[in-house]
Every structure is written in structure tokens, then in C-alpha cells.
Protein backbone atom coordinates (compact mmCIF):
# COMPACT_ATOMS: atom_id res chain seq x y z
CA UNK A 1 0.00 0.00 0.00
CA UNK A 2 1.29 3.58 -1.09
CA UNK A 3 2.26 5.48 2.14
CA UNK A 4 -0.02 8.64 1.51
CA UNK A 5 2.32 12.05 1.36
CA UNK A 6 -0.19 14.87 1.79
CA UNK A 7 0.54 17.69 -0.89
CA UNK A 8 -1.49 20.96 -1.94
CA UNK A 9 -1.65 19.90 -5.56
CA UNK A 10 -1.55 16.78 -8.10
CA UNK A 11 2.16 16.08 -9.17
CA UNK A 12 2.56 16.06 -12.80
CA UNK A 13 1.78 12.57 -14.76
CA UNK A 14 2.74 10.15 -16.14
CA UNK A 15 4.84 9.48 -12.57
CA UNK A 16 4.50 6.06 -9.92
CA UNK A 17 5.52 6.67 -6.65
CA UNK A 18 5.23 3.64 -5.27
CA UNK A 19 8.00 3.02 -7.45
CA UNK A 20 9.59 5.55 -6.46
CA UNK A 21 9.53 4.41 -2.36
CA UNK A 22 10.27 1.09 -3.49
CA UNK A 23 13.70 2.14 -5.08
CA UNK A 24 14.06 4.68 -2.14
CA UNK A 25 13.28 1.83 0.44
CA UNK A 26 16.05 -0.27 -1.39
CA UNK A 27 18.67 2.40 -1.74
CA UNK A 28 18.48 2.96 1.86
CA UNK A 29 19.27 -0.82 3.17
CA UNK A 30 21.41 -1.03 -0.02
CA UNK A 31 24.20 1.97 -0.17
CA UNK A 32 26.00 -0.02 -2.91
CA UNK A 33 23.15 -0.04 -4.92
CA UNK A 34 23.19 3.69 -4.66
CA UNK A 35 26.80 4.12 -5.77
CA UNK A 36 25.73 2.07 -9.33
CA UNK A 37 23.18 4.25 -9.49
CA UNK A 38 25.26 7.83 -9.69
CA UNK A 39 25.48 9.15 -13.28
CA UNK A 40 21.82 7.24 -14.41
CA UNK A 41 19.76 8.73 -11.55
CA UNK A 42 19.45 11.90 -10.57
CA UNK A 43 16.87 13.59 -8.15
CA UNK A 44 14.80 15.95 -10.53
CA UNK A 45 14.20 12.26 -12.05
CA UNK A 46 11.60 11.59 -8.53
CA UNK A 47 8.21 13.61 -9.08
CA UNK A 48 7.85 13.98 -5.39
CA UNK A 49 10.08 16.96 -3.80
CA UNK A 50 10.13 14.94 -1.17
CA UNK A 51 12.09 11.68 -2.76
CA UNK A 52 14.17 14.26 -5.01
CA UNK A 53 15.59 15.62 -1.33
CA UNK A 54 16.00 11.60 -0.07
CA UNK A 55 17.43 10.46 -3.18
CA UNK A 56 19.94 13.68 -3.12
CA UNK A 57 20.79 13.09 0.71
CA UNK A 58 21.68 9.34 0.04
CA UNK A 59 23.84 9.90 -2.67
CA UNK A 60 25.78 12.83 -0.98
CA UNK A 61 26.22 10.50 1.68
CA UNK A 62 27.41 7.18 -0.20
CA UNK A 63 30.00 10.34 -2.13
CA UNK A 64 31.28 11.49 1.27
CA UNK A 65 31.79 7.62 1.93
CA UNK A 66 29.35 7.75 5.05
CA UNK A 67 26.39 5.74 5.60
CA UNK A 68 22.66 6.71 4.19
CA UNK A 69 20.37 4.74 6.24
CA UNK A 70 17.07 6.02 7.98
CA UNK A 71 18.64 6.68 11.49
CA UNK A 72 21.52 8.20 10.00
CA UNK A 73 19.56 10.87 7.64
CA UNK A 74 16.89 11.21 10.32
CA UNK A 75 18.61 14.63 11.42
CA UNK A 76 18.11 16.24 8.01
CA UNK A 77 14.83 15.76 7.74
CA UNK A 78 13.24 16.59 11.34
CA UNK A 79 12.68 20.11 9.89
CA UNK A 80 11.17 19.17 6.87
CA UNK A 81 7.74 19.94 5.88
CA UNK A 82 6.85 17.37 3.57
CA UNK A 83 8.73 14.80 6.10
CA UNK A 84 6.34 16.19 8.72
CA UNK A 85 3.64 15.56 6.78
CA UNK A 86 3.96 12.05 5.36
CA UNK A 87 4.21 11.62 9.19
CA UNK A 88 8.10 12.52 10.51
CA UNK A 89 11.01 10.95 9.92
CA UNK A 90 9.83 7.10 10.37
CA UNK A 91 8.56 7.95 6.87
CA UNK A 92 12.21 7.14 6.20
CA UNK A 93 11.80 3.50 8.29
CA UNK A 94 8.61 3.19 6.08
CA UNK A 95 10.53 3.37 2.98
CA UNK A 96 13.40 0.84 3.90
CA UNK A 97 10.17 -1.64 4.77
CA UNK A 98 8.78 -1.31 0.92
CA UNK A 99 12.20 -2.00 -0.30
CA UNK A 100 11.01 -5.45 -0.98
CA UNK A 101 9.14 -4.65 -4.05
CA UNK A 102 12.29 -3.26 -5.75
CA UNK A 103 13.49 -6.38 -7.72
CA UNK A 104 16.27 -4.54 -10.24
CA UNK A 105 17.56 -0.85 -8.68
CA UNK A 106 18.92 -0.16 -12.90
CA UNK A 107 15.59 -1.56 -13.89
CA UNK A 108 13.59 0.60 -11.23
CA UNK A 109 15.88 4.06 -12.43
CA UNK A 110 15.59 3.48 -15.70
CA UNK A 111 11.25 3.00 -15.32
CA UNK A 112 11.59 6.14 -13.30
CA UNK A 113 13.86 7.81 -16.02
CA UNK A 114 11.77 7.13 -18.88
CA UNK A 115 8.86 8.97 -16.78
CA UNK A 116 10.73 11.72 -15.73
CA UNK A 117 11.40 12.36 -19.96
CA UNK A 118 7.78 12.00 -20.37
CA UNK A 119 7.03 14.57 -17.85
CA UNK A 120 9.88 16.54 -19.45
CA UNK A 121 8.26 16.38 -23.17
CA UNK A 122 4.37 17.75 -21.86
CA UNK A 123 5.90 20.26 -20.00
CA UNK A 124 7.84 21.49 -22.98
CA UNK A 125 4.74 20.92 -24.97
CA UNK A 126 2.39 23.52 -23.03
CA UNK A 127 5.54 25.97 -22.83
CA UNK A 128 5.50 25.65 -26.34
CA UNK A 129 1.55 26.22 -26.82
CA UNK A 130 2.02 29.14 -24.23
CA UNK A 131 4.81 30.71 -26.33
CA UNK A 132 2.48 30.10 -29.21
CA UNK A 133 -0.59 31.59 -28.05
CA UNK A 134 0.36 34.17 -25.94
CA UNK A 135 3.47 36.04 -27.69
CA UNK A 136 2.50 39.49 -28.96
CA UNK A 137 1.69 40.39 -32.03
CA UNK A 138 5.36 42.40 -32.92
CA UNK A 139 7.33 39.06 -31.57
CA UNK A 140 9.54 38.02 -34.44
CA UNK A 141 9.42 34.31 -35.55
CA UNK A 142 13.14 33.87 -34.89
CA UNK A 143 13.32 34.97 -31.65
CA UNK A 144 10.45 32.03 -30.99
CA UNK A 145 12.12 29.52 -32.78
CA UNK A 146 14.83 30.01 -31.11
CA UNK A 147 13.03 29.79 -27.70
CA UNK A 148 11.62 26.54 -28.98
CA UNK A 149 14.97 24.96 -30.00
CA UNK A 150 16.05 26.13 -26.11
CA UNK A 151 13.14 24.57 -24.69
CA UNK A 152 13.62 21.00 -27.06
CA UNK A 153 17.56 20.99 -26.64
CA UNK A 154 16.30 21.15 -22.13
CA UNK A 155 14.25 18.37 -23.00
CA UNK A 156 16.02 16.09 -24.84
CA UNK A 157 19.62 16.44 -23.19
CA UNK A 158 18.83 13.55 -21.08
CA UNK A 159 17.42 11.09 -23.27
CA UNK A 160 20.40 9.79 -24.46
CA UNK A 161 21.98 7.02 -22.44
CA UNK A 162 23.97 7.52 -19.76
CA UNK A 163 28.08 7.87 -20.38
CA UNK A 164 28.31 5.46 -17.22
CA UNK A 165 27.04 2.63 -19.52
CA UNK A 166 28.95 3.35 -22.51
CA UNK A 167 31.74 1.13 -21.66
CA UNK A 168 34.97 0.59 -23.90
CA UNK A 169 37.46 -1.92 -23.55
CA UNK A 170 40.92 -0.89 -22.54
CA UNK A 171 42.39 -2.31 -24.99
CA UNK A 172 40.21 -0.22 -27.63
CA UNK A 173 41.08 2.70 -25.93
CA UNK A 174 44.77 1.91 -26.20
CA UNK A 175 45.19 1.57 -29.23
CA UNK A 176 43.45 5.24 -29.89
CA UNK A 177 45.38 6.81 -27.53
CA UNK A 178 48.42 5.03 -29.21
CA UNK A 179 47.53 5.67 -33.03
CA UNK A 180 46.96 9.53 -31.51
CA UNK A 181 50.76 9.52 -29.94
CA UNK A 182 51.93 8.24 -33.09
CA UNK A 183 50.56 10.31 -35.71
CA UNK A 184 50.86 13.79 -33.34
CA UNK A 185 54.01 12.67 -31.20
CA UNK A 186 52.29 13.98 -28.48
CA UNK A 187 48.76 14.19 -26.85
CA UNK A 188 47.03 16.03 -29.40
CA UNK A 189 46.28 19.73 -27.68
CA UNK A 190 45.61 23.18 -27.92
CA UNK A 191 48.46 25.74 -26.81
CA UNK A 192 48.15 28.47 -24.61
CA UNK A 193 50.82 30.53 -26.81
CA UNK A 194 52.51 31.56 -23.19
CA UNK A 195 55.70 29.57 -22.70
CA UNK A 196 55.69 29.19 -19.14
CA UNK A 197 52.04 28.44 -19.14
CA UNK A 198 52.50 26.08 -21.61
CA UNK A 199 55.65 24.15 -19.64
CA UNK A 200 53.26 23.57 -16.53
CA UNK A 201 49.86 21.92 -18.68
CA UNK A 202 51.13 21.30 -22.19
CA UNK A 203 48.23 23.25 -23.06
CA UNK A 204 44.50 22.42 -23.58
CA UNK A 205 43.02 19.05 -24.29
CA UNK A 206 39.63 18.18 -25.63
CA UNK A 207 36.74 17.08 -23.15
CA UNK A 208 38.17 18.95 -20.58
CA UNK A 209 37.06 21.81 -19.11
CA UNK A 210 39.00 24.81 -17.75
CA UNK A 211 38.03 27.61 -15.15
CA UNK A 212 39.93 30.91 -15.31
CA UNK A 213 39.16 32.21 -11.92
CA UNK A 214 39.80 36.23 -10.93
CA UNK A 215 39.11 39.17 -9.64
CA UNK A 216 37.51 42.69 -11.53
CA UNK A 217 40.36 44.22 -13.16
CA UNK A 218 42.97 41.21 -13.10
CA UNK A 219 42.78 40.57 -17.06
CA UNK A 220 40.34 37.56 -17.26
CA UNK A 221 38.49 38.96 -20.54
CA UNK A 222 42.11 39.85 -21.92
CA UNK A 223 43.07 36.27 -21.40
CA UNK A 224 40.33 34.70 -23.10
CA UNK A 225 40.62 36.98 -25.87
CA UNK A 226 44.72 36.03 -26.47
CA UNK A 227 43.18 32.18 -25.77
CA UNK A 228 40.58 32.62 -29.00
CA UNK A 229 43.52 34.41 -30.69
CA UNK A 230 46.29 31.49 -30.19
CA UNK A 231 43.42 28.98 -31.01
CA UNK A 232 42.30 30.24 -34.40
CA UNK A 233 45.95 31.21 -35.53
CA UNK A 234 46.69 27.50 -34.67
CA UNK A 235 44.05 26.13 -36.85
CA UNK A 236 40.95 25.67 -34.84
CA UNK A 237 37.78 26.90 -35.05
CA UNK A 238 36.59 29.23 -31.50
CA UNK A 239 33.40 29.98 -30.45
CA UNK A 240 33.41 32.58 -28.10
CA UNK A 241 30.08 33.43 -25.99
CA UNK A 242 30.29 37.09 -24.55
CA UNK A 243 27.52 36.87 -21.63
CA UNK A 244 28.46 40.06 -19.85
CA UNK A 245 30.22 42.40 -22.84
CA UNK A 246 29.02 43.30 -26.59
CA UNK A 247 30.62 41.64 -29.07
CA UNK A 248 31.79 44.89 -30.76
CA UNK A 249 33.58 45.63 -27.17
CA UNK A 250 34.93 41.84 -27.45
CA UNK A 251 36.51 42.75 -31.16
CA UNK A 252 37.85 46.17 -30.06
CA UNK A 253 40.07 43.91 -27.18
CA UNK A 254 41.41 41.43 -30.17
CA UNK A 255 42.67 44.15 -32.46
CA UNK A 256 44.32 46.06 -29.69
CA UNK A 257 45.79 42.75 -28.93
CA UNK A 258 46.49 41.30 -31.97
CA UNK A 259 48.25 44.66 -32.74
CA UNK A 260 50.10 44.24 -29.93
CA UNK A 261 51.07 40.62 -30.50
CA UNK A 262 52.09 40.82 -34.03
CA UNK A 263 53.79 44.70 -33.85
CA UNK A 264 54.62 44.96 -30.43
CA UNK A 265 52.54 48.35 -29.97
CA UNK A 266 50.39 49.17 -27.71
CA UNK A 267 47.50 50.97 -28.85
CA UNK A 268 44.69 51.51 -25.69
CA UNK A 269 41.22 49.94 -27.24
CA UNK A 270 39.93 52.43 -25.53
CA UNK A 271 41.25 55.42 -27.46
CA UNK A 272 39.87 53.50 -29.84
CA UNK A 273 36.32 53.57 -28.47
CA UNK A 274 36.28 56.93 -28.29
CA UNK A 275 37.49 57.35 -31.73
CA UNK A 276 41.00 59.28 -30.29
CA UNK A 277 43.45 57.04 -32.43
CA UNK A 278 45.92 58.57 -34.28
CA UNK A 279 46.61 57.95 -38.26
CA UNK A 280 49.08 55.55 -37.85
CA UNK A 281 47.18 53.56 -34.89
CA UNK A 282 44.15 53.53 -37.25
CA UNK A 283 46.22 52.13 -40.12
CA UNK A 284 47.67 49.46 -37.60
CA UNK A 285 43.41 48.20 -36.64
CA UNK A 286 42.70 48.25 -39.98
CA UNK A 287 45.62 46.00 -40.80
CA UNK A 288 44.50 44.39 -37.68
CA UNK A 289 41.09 44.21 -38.95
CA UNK A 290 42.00 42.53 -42.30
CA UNK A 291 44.55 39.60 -40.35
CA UNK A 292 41.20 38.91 -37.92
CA UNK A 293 38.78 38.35 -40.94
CA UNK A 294 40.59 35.36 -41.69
CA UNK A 295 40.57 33.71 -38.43
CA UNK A 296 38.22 31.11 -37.62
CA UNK A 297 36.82 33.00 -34.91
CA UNK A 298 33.30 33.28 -33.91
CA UNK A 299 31.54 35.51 -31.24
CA UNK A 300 28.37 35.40 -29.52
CA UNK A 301 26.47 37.54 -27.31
CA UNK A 302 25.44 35.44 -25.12
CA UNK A 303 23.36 37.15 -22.42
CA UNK A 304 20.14 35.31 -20.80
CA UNK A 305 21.48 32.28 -22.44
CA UNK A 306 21.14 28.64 -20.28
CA UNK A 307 23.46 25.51 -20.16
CA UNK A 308 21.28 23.75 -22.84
CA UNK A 309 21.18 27.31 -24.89
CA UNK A 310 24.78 27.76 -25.12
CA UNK A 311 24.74 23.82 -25.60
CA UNK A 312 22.55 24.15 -28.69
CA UNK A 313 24.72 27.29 -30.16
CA UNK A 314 27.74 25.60 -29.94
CA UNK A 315 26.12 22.06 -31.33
CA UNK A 316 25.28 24.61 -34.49
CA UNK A 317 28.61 26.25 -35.15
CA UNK A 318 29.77 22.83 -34.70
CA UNK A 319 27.34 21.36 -37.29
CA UNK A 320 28.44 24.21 -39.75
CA UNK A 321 32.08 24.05 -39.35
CA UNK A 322 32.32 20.48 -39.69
CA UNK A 323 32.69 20.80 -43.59
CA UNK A 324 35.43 22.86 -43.66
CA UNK A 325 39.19 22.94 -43.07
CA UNK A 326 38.88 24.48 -39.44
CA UNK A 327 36.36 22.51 -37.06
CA UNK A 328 35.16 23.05 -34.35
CA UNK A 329 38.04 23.08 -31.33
CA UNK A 330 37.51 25.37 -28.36
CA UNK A 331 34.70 27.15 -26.67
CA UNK A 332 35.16 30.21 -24.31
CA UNK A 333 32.41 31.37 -21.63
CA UNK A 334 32.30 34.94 -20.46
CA UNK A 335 32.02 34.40 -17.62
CA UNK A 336 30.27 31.64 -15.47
CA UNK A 337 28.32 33.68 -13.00
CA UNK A 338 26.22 35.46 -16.08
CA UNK A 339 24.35 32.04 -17.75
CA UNK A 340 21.01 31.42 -16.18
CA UNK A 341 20.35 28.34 -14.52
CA UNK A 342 17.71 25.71 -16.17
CA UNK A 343 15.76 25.62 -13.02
CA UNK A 344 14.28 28.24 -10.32
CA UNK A 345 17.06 27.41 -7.25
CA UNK A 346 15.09 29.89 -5.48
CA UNK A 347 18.42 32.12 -4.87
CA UNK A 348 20.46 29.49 -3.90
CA UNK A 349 23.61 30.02 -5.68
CA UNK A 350 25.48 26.72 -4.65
CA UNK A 351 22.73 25.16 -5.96
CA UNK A 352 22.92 27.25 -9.17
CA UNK A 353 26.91 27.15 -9.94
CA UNK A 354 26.63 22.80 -9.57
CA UNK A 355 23.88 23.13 -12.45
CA UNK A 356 25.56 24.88 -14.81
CA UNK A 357 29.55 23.59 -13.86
CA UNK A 358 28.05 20.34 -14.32
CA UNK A 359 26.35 21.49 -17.60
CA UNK A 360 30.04 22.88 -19.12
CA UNK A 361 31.93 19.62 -18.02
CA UNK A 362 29.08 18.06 -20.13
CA UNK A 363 29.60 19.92 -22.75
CA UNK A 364 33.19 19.87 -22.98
CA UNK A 365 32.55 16.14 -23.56
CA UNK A 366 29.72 16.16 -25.80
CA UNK A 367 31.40 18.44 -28.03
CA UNK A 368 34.55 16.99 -27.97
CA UNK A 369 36.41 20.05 -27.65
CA UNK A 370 38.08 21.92 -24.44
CA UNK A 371 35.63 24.54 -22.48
CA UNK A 372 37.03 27.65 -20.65
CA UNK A 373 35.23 29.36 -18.53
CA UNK A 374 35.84 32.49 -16.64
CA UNK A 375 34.55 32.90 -12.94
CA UNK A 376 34.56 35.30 -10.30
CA UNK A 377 36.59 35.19 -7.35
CA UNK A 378 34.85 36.50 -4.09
CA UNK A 379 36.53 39.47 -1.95
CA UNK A 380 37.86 36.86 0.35
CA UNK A 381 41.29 37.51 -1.26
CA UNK A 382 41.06 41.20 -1.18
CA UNK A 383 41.31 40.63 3.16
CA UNK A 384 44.45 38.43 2.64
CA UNK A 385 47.68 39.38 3.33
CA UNK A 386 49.00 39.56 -0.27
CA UNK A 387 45.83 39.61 -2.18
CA UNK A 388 46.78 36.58 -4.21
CA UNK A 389 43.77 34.09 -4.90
CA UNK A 390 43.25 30.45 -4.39
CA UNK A 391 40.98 27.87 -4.74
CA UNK A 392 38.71 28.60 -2.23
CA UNK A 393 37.88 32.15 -3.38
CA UNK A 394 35.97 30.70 -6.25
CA UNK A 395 32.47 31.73 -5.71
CA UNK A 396 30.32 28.96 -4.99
CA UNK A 397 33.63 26.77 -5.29
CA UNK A 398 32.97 23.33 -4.64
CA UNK A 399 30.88 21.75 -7.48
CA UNK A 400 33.14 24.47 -9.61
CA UNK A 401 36.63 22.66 -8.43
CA UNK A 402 35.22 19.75 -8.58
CA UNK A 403 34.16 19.47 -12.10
CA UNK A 404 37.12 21.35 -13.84
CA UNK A 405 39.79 19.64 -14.98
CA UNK A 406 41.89 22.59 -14.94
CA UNK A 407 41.75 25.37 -12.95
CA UNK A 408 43.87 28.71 -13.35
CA UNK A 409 44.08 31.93 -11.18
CA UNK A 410 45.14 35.80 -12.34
CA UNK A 411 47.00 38.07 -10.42
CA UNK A 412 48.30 41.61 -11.52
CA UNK A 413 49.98 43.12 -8.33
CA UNK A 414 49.96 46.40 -10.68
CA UNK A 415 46.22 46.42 -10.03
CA UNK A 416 46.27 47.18 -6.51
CA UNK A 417 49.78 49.54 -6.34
CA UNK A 418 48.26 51.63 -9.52
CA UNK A 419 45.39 52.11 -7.10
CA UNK A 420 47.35 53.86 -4.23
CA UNK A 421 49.45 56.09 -6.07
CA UNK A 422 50.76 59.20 -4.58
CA UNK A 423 50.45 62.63 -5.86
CA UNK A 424 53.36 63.46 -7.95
CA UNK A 425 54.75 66.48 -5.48
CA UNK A 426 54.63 63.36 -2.33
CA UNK A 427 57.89 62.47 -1.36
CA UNK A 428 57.02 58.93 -1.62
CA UNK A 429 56.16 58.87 -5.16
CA UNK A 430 59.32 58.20 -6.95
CA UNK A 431 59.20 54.74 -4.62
CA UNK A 432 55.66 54.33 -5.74
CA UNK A 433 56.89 54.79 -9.61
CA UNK A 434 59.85 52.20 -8.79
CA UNK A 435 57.15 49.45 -7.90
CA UNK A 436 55.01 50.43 -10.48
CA UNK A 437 57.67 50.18 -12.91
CA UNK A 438 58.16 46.69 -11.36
CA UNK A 439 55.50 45.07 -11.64
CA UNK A 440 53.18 46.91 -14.62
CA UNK A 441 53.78 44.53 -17.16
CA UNK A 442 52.90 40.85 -14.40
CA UNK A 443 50.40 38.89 -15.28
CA UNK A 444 50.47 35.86 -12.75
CA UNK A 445 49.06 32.27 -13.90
CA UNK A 446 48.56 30.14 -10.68
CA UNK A 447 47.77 26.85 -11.93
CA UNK A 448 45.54 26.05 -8.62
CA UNK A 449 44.69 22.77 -10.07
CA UNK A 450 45.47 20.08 -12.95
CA UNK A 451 43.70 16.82 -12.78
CA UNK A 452 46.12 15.10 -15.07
CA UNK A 453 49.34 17.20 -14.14
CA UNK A 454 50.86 19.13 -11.53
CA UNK A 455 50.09 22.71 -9.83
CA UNK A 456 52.61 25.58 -10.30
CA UNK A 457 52.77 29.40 -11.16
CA UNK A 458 53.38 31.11 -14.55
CA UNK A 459 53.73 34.53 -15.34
CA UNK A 460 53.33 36.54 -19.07
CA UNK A 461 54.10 39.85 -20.33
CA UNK A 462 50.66 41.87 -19.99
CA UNK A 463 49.99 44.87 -21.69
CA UNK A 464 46.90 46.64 -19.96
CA UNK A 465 45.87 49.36 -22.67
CA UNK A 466 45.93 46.52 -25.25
CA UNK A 467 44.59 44.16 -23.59
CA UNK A 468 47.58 41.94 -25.02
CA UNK A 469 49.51 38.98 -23.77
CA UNK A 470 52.83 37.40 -24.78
């Protein structure tokens, strides 16, 4: 008999929670069964809130390497509403005594899967019949076919079997990495184009994806840009998704930069911007111009966009650049904390930053190709001694350091010092010009983390008015 959970309104169909308990009632007497079941189940696959938080508490638990049983989860749950009202925490007891009627957990996940997609599809049906019927009369038809290709590319992303049952023998996989080593002479990557940088990783590789964590003012859109740069002068296609900037601000960066790369001047973009170049600066952007129209280099204001929407975009320069000489072979987010989450997290921002790292490291291996992503750093680091970041200053930094495979962190000590300077008549400012003078041209690359490699610290030449690196 169903153990009656009281509820304000009908959960949306098809769903079976008695199935639900069942597998529930078995996960909890069976943690092992749990641990096979990470990577085909997740919670938003239970229709009741109530199982999604059980289901999500056991498997945090069998991560952790603790036990999920009733007694020991009964502390999470005193305070919860629904638990209150399905009749406390034995609820959890109740489960583990249904646990019986759960024959196969994969069959059971899979049943509960398949309904979960169903739910998925009529939801994104009415949205769609919404959009239809309700969207004024000046909305343009791309704008909602666009919305609908969002709204089918959130549906569909998890119809596709899991990667956890796509199994390969080693010995498969050995021979590809071999045949790879012998036709490249190396793991086949993507350089950085900054030698020291370069030393520590051996650059980017594809699946993987990288975080380039710092704060305001350190040079995080500057390094992207020389990134997209190096990547299209080395032969691969870049799609580059501007969330925060406009894509004419974006360009204005790379010709300053590529100016600076290739002729070693430094022209400020933003003299540029407001059109105070002189003659032979505006010669140099035009040339500047010309070299960038014949990079494979793609930008895409991004803003409002979700996981699945920069998904799709990138599955569509993908689709169209897989004809030609230069495929597809880096993506570049700017910056983390500007996509929208798929779901209402109700301002939780933990809860936010696991969706949509999670979403990128997906990505990064559905597309086959390396994802970098810039992130914030909290102001932690602006109360340490030394202002240097680490790990920990990521915002919302555990799912984020969890899921990259690489993680980098900027410093420019100039920042800060250019911030205190002295009036000129101060007897104190020739020192001040001294350290200035020092450290203008640091741009420090802490490698916080490298899955696959070792930490260290790297530093390249950085040209601020540019917004050039070498």
C-alpha cells in the first residue's frame, strides 16, 4: 500500500511513486546499490520533492563515503515539511520496509527515467503552446524559434543514455590513444601561446574543461581573448560566448591585442572607443582588422542564455564548421556567474553554480572540444595578506573545483599599487613609480589545479591598454 504524502496539488503525470519508495526503500538498506546508481539517476528524475531531497541526501552521503540509512539521515529531515507531513522521519523507516518490491535498482531508475522524460516532453509541450498563443503580435518568428529549440535541446539532453554505460574496452582505448601519440608525437592539444604556461599543462586538451578564476580588473576577458587568438591562428575553429560584454567591445580587445602581438605596440582599445586614435594607430586596426577576418573566430552575445542554450549554439557552429578545413576546437564562456540556470534554485547560488559547472563539463565532452570558462573570485582575497587568490575564493567553489579539470588563477599586483598612487609632489612617489615600474607589465598564472598534471605558477608579459599577452 502507497504510504499517503499529503501535498497541496496533483504532481505532474505520467509518474509512480510507489516506485519511487520502493527504489528509495532499497537504496536505503542497499548503499551499494546507490553508488551504481550515480550518473543514471538523478533527483529531478523523482516527481515527489520529497524523494528528489532523499534520493539527493543518500547519494551525498554514499560520495562522502558515510552511511545513508534512515537513522543516519533522520537529522536532516526533522525540519522538513513534507517529512512532517507524510508523518516525521519514520517515513524514512517506512521506505526501507517497501524495499522489498524493488526487484532490479537499474531496472527501477531506468522506469523512473523514462517517466521523468515523459514529464519533461508535456511540460515542454504547453511551454511551447504558451509561447504560441500568448506572444504578442510584434514578436519576431526567430526569436520564438529560437526559444523553442532552447526549450527542445532542455528536453532532450537527457534522453540519451547515460556515459556510465557506454563502456569501452581498454584495450580499444589503447590503441586510440596510441595511433593519436603516433601520428601527433604527443597528446594532441591546444596551446596556450605563453611559454611558461604552456611548460606547466602542455596546453589544452579536448573534453576537458577549464576555469579561469579572478578578480575585476585582473585581465580575465584579456586572457580569453589572447586564448581565441592562439586557437584560431593555430588552426581551430573558436566559439566565443560574450555573456556580460558586446561583441563589438569583445573585437575592439582582439585588435588592440592582436596589434600588440604581431607589432609589439600598444594601442589603448579604448582610445579606440572613443574614436581618439591617431593615423598611424588607425592604419595598424585596420591592418588588424584585415589579419582577424581570416581567423576562424566566432563571437556570440550570449546574455540570458542557459546551459542547454549555449549547448545548442555551440552544437550549431559545430554542425556548420564540420565541412570545412577548421572545425570546431575550443569554446570560451564569459564568464560563469552570467548564464542562467535551467531551473528556479530559489536564490540558492550553490545550488545554481553545480547546475551549470556540471552542464560545461558536459559539454566539454559532448562536443569533444576543451571549455574555458571564466569565474569570479569572491573578496575573500582582497582581506588576505597579499591579495593573491586560491581555490577557495571561487564563488560557490565546490561543485566548480570539482568538475574542472583545470583550474587557473590571475594576479596583476599592478592592479592594486596603480590604485594607491601618490600625488606626484609626495615624497614617496618616486618609490611608488619604482614598484610600479616593477610590476606593470605581471600577469600571474597560478595553476591552482590540474587533474592530469601538476600545480605551479606562470607569469606573461601583460599589456593593460591593449589588452595583449605574450
Amino acid at each position: 500500500m502507497t504510504h499517503a504524502i499529503p501535498r497541496t496539488f496533483d504532481l505532474p503525470r505520467p509518474h509512480d511513486i510507489e516506485t519511487e519508495q520502493q527504489l528509495l526503500g532499497e537504496l536505503l538498506l542497499n548503499n551499494a546499490a546507490a553508488e551504481r546508481l550515480i550518473g543514471l539517476l538523478d533527483a529531478h528524475h523523482f516527481a515527489e520533492p520529497l524523494h528528489q531531497r532523499i534520493f539527493d541526501a543518500i547519494v551525498r552521503a554514499v560520495k562522502a563515503g558515510g552511511a545513508a540509512t534512515p537513522f543516519t539521515l533522520r537529522a536532516q529531515f526533522e525540519a522538513d515539511e513534507a517529512m512532517r507531513g507524510a508523518g516525521g522521519t519514520e517515513y524514512l523507516a517506512a521506505l526501507a520496509a517497501m524495499s522489498a518490491g524493488c526487484i532490479n535498482v537499474e531496472h527501477w531508475a531506468r522506469a523512473l527515467k523514462n517517466l521523468a522524460f515523459r514529464r519533461t516532453m508535456i511540460a515542454m509541450g504547453r511551454e511551447l503552446q504558451d509561447l504560441a498563443a500568448h506572444a504578442g503580435i510584434e514578436a519576431e518568428p526567430a526569436q520564438l524559434a529560437e526559444r523553442a529549440e532552447d526549450l527542445l535541446t532542455a528536453a532532450t539532453a537527457g534522453s540519451a543514455e547515460s556515459s556510465a554505460e557506454r563502456f569501452r574496452p581498454v584495450g580499444d582505448l589503447a590503441a586510440d590513444v596510441l595511433a593519436q601519440l603516433s601520428a601527433t608525437g604527443t597528446a594532441p592539444t591546444l596551446k596556450f601561446n605563453l611559454a611558461a604556461l604552456d611548460d606547466i599543462t602542455g596546453g589544452l586538451r579536448a573534453k576537458e574543461l577549464v576555469i579561469v578564476g579572478a578578480r575585476p580588473g585582473m585581465g580575465k576577458t584579456a586572457f580569453a581573448g589572447h586564448l581565441a587568438l592562439a586557437a584560431a591562428a593555430q588552426g581551430r575553429a573558436v566559439a566565443f560566448f560574450s555573456m556580460e560584454m558586446a561583441a563589438s567591445a569583445i573585437v575592439l580587445r582582439l585588435i588592440a591585442a592582436h596589434v600588440f602581438a604581431h607589432e609589439n605596440r600598444s594601442i589603448a582599445y579604448d582610445d579606440a572607443r572613443r574614436a581618439a586614435l591617431r593615423e598611424a594607430d588607425a592604419q595598424a586596426f585596420v591592418q588588424a582588422e584585415a589579419a582577424l577576418r581570416a581567423l576562424p573566430l566566432f563571437i556570440h552575445e550570449g546574455r540570458q542564455l542557459t546551459p542547454s542554450g549555449l549547448l545548442l549554439a555551440a552544437k550549431r557552429a559545430q554542425k556548420k564548421l564540420a565541412a570545412t578545413h577548421t572545425p570546431l576546437g575550443l569554446v570560451i564562456v564569459d564568464h560563469l556567474q552570467k548564464i542562467r540556470p535551467e531551473r528556479d534554485c530559489r536564490g540558492n547560488k550553490v545550488a545554481e553554480m553545480t547546475e551549470i559547472s556540471d552542464a560545461l563539463q558536459k559539454m566539454a565532452g559532448t562536443l569533444d572540444v576543451p571549455v574555458v570558462a571564466l569565474s569570479q573570485l569572491n573578496r575573500q582575497s582582497e582581506a588576505r595578506e597579499g591579495r593573491r587568490p586560491e581555490l577557495s575564493d571561487l564563488r560557490e567553489s565546490g561543485a566548480i573545483e570539482q568538475d574542472a579539470d583545470l583550474v587557473l588563477l590571475l594576479y596583476r599586483e599592478a592592479y592594486y599599487v596603480q590604485k594607491r598612487e601618490p600625488h606626484r609632489a609626495a615624497p614617496d612617489w618616486p618609490d611608488w613609480y619604482a614598484e610600479m615600474a616593477r610590476c606593470k607589465t605581471v600577469l600571474d598564472i597560478h595553476v591552482a589545479k590540474q587533474r592530469n598534471g601538476r600545480e605551479g605558477h606562470a607569469r606573461a608579459h601583460f599589456d593593460a591598454p591593449s589588452s595583449g599577452l605574450k
